[in-house]
C-alpha atoms as a PDB file:
ATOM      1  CA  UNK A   1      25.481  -2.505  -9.158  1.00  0.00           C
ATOM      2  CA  UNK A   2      22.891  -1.443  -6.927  1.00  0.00           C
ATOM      3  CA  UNK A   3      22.556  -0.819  -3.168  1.00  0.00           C
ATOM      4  CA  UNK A   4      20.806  -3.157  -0.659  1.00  0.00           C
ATOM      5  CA  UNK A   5      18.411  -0.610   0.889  1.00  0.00           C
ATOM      6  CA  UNK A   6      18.523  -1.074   4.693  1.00  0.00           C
ATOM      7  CA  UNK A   7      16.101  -3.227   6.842  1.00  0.00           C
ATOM      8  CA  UNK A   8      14.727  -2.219  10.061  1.00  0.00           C
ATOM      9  CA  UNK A   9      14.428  -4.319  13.133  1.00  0.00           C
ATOM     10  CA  UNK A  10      10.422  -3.640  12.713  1.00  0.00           C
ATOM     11  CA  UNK A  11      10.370  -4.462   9.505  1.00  0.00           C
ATOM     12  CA  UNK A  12      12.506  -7.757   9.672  1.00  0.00           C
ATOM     13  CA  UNK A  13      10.048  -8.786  12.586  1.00  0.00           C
ATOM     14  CA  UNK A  14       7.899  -9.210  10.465  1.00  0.00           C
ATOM     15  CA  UNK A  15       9.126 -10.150   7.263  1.00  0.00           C
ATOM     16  CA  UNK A  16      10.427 -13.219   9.490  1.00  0.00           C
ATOM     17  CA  UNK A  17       6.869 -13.805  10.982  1.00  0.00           C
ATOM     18  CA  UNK A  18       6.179 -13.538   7.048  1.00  0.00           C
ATOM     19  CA  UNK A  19       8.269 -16.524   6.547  1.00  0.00           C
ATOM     20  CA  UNK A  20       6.491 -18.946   8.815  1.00  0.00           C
ATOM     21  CA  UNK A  21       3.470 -19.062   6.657  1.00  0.00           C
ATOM     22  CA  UNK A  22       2.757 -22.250   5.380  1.00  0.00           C
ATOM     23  CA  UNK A  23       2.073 -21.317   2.123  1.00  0.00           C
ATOM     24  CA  UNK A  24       5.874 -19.003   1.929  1.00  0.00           C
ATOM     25  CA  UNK A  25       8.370 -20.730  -0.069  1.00  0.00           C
ATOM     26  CA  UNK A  26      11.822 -19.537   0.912  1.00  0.00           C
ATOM     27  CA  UNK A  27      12.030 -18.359  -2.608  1.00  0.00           C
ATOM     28  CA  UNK A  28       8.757 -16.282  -2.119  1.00  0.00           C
ATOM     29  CA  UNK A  29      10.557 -14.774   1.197  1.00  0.00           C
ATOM     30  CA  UNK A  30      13.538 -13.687  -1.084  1.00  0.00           C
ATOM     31  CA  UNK A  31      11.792 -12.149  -4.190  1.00  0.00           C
ATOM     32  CA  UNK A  32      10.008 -10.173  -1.546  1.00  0.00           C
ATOM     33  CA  UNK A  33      13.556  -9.178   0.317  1.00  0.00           C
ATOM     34  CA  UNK A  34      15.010  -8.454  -2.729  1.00  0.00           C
ATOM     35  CA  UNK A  35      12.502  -6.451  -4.334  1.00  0.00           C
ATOM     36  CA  UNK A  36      12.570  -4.236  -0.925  1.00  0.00           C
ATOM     37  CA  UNK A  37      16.411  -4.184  -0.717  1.00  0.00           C
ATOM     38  CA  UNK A  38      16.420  -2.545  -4.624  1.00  0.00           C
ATOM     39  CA  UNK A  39      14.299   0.512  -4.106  1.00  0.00           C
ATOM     40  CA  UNK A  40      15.438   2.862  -1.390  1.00  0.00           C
ATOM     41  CA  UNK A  41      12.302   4.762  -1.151  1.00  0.00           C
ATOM     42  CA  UNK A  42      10.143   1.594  -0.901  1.00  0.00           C
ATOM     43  CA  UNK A  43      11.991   0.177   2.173  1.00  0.00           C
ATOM     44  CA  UNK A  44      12.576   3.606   3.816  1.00  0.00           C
ATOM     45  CA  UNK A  45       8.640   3.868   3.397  1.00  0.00           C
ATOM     46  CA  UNK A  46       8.097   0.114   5.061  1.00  0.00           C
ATOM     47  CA  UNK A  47      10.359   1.008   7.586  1.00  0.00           C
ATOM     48  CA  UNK A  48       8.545   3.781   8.638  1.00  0.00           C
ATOM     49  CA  UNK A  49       5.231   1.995   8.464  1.00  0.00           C
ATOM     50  CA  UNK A  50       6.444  -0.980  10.497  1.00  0.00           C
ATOM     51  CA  UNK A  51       8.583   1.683  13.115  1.00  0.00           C
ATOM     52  CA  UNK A  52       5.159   3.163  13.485  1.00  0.00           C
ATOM     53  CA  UNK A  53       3.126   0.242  13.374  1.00  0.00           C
ATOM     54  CA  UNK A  54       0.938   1.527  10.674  1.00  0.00           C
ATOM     55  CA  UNK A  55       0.759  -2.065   9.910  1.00  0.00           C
ATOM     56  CA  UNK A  56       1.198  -5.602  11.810  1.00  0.00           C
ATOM     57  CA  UNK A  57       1.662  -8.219   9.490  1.00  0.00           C
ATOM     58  CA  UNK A  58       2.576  -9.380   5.717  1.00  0.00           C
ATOM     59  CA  UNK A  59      -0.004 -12.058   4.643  1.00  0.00           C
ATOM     60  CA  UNK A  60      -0.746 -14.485   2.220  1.00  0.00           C
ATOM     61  CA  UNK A  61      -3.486 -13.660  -0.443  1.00  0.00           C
ATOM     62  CA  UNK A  62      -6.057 -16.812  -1.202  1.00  0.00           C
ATOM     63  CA  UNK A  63      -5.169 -19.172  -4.118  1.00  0.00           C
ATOM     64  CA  UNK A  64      -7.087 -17.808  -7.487  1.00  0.00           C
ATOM     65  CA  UNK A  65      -6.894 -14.191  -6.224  1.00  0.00           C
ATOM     66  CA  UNK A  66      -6.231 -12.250  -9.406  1.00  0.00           C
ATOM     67  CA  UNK A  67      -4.962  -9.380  -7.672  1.00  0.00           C
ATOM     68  CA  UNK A  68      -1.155  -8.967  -6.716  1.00  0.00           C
ATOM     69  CA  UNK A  69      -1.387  -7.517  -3.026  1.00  0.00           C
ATOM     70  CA  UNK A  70      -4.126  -5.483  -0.831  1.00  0.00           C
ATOM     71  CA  UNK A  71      -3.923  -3.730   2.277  1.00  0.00           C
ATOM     72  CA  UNK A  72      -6.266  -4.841   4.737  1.00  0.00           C
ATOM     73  CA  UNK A  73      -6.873  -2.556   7.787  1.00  0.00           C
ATOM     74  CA  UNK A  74      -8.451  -4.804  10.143  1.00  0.00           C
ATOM     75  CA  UNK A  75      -6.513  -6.642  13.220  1.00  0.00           C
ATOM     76  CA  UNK A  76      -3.659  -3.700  12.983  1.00  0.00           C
ATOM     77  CA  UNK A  77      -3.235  -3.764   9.428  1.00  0.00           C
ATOM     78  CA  UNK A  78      -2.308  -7.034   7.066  1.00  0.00           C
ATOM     79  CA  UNK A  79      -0.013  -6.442   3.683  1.00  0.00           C
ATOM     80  CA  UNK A  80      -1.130  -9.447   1.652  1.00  0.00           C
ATOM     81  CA  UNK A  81       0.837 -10.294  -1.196  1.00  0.00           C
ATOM     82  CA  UNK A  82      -0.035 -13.353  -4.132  1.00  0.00           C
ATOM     83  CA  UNK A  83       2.750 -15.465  -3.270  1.00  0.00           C
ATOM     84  CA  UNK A  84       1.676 -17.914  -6.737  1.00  0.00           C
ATOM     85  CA  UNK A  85       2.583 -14.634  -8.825  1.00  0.00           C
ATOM     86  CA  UNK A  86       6.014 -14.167  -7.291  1.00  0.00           C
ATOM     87  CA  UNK A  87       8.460 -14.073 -10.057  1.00  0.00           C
ATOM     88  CA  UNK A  88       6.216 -14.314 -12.849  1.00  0.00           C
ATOM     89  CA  UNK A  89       6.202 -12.196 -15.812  1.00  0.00           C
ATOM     90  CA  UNK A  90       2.577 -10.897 -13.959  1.00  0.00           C
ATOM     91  CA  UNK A  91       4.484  -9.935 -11.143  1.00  0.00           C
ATOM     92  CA  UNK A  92       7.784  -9.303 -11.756  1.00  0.00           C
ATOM     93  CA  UNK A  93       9.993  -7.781  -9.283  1.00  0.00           C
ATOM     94  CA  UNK A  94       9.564  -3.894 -10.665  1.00  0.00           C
ATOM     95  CA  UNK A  95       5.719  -4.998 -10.295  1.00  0.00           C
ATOM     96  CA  UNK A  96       6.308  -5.831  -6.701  1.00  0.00           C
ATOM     97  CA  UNK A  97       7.875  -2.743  -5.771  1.00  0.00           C
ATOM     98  CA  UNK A  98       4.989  -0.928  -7.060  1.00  0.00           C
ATOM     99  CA  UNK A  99       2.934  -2.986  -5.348  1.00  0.00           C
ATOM    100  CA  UNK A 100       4.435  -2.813  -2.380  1.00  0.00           C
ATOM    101  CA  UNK A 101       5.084   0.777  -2.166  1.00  0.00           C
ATOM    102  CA  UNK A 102       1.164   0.909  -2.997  1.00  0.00           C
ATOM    103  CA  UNK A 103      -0.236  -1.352  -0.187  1.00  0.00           C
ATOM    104  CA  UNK A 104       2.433   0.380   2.339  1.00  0.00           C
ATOM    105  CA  UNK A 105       0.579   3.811   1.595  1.00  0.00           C
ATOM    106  CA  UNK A 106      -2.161   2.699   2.252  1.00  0.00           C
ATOM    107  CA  UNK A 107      -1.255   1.555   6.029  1.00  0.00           C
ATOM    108  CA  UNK A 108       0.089   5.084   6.052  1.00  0.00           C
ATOM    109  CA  UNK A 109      -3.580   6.527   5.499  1.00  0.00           C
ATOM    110  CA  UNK A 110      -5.475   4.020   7.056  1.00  0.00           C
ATOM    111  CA  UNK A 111      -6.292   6.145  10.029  1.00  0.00           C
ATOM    112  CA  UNK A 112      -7.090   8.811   8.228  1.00  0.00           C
ATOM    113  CA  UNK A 113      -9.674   6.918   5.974  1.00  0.00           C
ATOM    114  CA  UNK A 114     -11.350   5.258   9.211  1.00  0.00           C
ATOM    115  CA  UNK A 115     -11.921   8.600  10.545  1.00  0.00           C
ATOM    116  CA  UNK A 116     -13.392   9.698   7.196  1.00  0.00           C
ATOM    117  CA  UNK A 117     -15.342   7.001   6.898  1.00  0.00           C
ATOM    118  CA  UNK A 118     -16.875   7.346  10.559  1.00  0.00           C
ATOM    119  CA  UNK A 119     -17.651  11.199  10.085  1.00  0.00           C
ATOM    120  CA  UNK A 120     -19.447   9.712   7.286  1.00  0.00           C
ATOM    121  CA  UNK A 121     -21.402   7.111   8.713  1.00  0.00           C
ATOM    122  CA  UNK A 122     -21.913   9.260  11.876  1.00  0.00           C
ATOM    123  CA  UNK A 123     -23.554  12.201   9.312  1.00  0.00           C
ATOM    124  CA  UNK A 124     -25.557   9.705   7.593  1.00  0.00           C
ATOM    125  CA  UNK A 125     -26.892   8.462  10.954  1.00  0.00           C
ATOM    126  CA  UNK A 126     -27.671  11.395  12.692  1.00  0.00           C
ATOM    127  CA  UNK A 127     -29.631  12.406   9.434  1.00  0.00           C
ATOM    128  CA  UNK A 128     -31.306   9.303   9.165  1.00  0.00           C
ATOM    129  CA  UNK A 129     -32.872  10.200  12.379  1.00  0.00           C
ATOM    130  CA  UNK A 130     -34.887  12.909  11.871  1.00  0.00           C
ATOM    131  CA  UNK A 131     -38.557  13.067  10.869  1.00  0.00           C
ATOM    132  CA  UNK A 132     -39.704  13.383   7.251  1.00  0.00           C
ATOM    133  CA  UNK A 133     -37.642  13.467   3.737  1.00  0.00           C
ATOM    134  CA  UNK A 134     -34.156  13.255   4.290  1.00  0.00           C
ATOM    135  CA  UNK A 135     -31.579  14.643   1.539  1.00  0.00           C
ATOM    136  CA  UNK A 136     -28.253  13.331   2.086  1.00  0.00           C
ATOM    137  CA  UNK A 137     -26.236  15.281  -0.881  1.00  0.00           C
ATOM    138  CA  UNK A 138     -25.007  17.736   1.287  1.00  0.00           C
ATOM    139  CA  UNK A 139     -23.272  14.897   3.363  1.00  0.00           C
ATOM    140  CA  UNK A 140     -22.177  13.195   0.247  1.00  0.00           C
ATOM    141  CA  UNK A 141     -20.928  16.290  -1.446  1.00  0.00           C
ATOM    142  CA  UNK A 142     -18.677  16.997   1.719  1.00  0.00           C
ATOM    143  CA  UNK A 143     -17.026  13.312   1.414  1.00  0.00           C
ATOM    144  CA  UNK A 144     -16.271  14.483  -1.946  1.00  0.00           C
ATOM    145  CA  UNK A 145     -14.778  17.407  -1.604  1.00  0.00           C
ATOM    146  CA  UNK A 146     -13.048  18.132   1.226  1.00  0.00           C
ATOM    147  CA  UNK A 147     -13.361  22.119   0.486  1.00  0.00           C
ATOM    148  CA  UNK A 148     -17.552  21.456   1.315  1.00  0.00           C
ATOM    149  CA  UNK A 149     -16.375  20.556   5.306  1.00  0.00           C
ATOM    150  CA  UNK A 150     -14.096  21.375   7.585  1.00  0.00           C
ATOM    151  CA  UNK A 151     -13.183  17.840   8.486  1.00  0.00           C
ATOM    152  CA  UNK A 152      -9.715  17.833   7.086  1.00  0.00           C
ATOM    153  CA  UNK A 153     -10.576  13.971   6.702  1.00  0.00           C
ATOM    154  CA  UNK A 154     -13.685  14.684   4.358  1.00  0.00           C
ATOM    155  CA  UNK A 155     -11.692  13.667   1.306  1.00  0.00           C
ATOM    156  CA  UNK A 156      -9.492  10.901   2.823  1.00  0.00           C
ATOM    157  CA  UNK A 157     -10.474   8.478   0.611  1.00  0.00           C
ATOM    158  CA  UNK A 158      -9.799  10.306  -2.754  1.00  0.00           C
ATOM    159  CA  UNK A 159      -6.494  11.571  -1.043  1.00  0.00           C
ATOM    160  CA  UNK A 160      -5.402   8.153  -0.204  1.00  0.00           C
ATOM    161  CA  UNK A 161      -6.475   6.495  -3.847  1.00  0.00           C
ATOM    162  CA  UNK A 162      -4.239   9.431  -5.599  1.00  0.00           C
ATOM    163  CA  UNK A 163      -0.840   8.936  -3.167  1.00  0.00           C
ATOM    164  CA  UNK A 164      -1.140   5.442  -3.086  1.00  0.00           C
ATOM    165  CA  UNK A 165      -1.004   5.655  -6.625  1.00  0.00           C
ATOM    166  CA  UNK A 166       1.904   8.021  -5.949  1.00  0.00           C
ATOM    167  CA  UNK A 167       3.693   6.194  -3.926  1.00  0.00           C
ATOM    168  CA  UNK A 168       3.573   3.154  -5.754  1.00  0.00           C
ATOM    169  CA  UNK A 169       5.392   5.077  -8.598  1.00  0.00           C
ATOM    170  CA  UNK A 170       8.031   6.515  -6.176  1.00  0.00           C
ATOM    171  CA  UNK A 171       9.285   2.924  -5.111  1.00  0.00           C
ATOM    172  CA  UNK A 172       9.129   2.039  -8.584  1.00  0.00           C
ATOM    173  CA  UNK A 173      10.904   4.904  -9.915  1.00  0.00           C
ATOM    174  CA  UNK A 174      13.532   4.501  -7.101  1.00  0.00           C
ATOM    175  CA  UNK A 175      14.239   0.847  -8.145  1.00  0.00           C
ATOM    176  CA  UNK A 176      14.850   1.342 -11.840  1.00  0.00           C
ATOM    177  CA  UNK A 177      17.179   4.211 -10.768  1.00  0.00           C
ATOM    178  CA  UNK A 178      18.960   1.802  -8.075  1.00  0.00           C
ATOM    179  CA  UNK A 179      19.225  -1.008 -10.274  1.00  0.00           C
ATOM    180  CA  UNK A 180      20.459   0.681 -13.558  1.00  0.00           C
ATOM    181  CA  UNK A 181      23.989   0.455 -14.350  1.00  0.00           C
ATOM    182  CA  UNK A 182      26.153   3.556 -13.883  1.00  0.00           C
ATOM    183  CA  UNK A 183      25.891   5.633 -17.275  1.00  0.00           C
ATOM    184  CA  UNK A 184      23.036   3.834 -18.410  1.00  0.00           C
ATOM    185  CA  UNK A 185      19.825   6.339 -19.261  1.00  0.00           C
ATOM    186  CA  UNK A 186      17.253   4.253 -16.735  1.00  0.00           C
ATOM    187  CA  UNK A 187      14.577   2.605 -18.537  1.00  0.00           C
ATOM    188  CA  UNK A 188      11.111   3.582 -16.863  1.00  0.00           C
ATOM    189  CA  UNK A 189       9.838   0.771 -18.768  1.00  0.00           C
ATOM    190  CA  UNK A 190       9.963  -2.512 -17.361  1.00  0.00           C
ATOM    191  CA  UNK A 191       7.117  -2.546 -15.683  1.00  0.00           C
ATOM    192  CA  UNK A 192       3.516  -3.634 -16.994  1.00  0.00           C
ATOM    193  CA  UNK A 193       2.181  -0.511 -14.830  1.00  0.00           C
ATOM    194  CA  UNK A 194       3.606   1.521 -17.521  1.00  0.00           C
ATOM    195  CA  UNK A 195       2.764   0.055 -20.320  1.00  0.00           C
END
């Protein structure tokens, strides 16, 4: 049997503003509860985000979106889940762990990417403003490769692509291990991700 992962007050806060949407069926509000409650890592990482108020809301994704959740940064930070997928076999509950665990990462680099993105823009700018030919690959190299600039940041957005990624897989790892029977080999498996 597995164990209900803990809460936070933070996170309940909004998971309850979550459930005054209009479009939030009370079932919608549980798959989203449960799926939180069966991987550890996942709600320790939500916790954390919502203690630290990484992000501000969960949201509703518009109907025909083919996605199953995005981040978006704006306004504090919005996790936006497709509450028509919920409990479908294209969003299952091991999907929306990964999901989850995915989108939360990504409130937990959002500052990091805003900052990398205005040394960018900044750099591009000032360059733009000087006479003659301008040659921006130097700039462009040093968002690549964070190695090129001192700007720890200079990389943020590769960085955040590759532990979203990981993070996703850490909530989804921690479910199947939560939720697999005791002396059952856990079955990495259920999950169109790994397909």
């Amino acid at each position: 049997m597995a164990t209900l992962a803990p809460i936070g007050t933070n996170l309940q806060n909004r998971l309850n503003a979550f459930s005054t949407l209009s479009s939030v069926t009370p079932a919608a509000y549980q798959a989203i509860v449960s799926a939180i409650q069966a991987s550890p890592a996942l709600a320790a990482e939500l916790n954390t985000a919502a203690d630290n108020n990484n992000f501000a809301a969960f949201g509703a994704m518009g109907a025909g979106t083919n996605a199953g959740a995005e981040f978006v940064a704006s306004n504090g930070g919005t996790i936006k889940l497709n509450i028509d997928t919920l409990g479908t076999p294209n969003l299952s509950q091991a999907n929306l762990v990964f999901l989850l665990g995915h989108e939360t990462q990504h409130s937990l680099d959002a500052a990091d990417v805003a900052t990398a993105n205005q040394t960018f823009s900044n750099s591009i700018t000032a360059l733009a403003q000087n006479a003659g030919p301008q040659n921006y690959t130097s700039i462009l190299a040093a968002m690549q490769n964070a190695n090129a600039n001192a700007n720890a940041n200079a990389n943020a957005n590769a960085n955040d692509e590759a532990t979203v990624q990981i993070s996703g897989w850490n909530a989804y790892v921690s479910y199947v291990n939560n939720t697999t029977p005791a002396g059952v080999t856990p079955n990495y498996n259920t999950s169109y991700l790994s397909a």
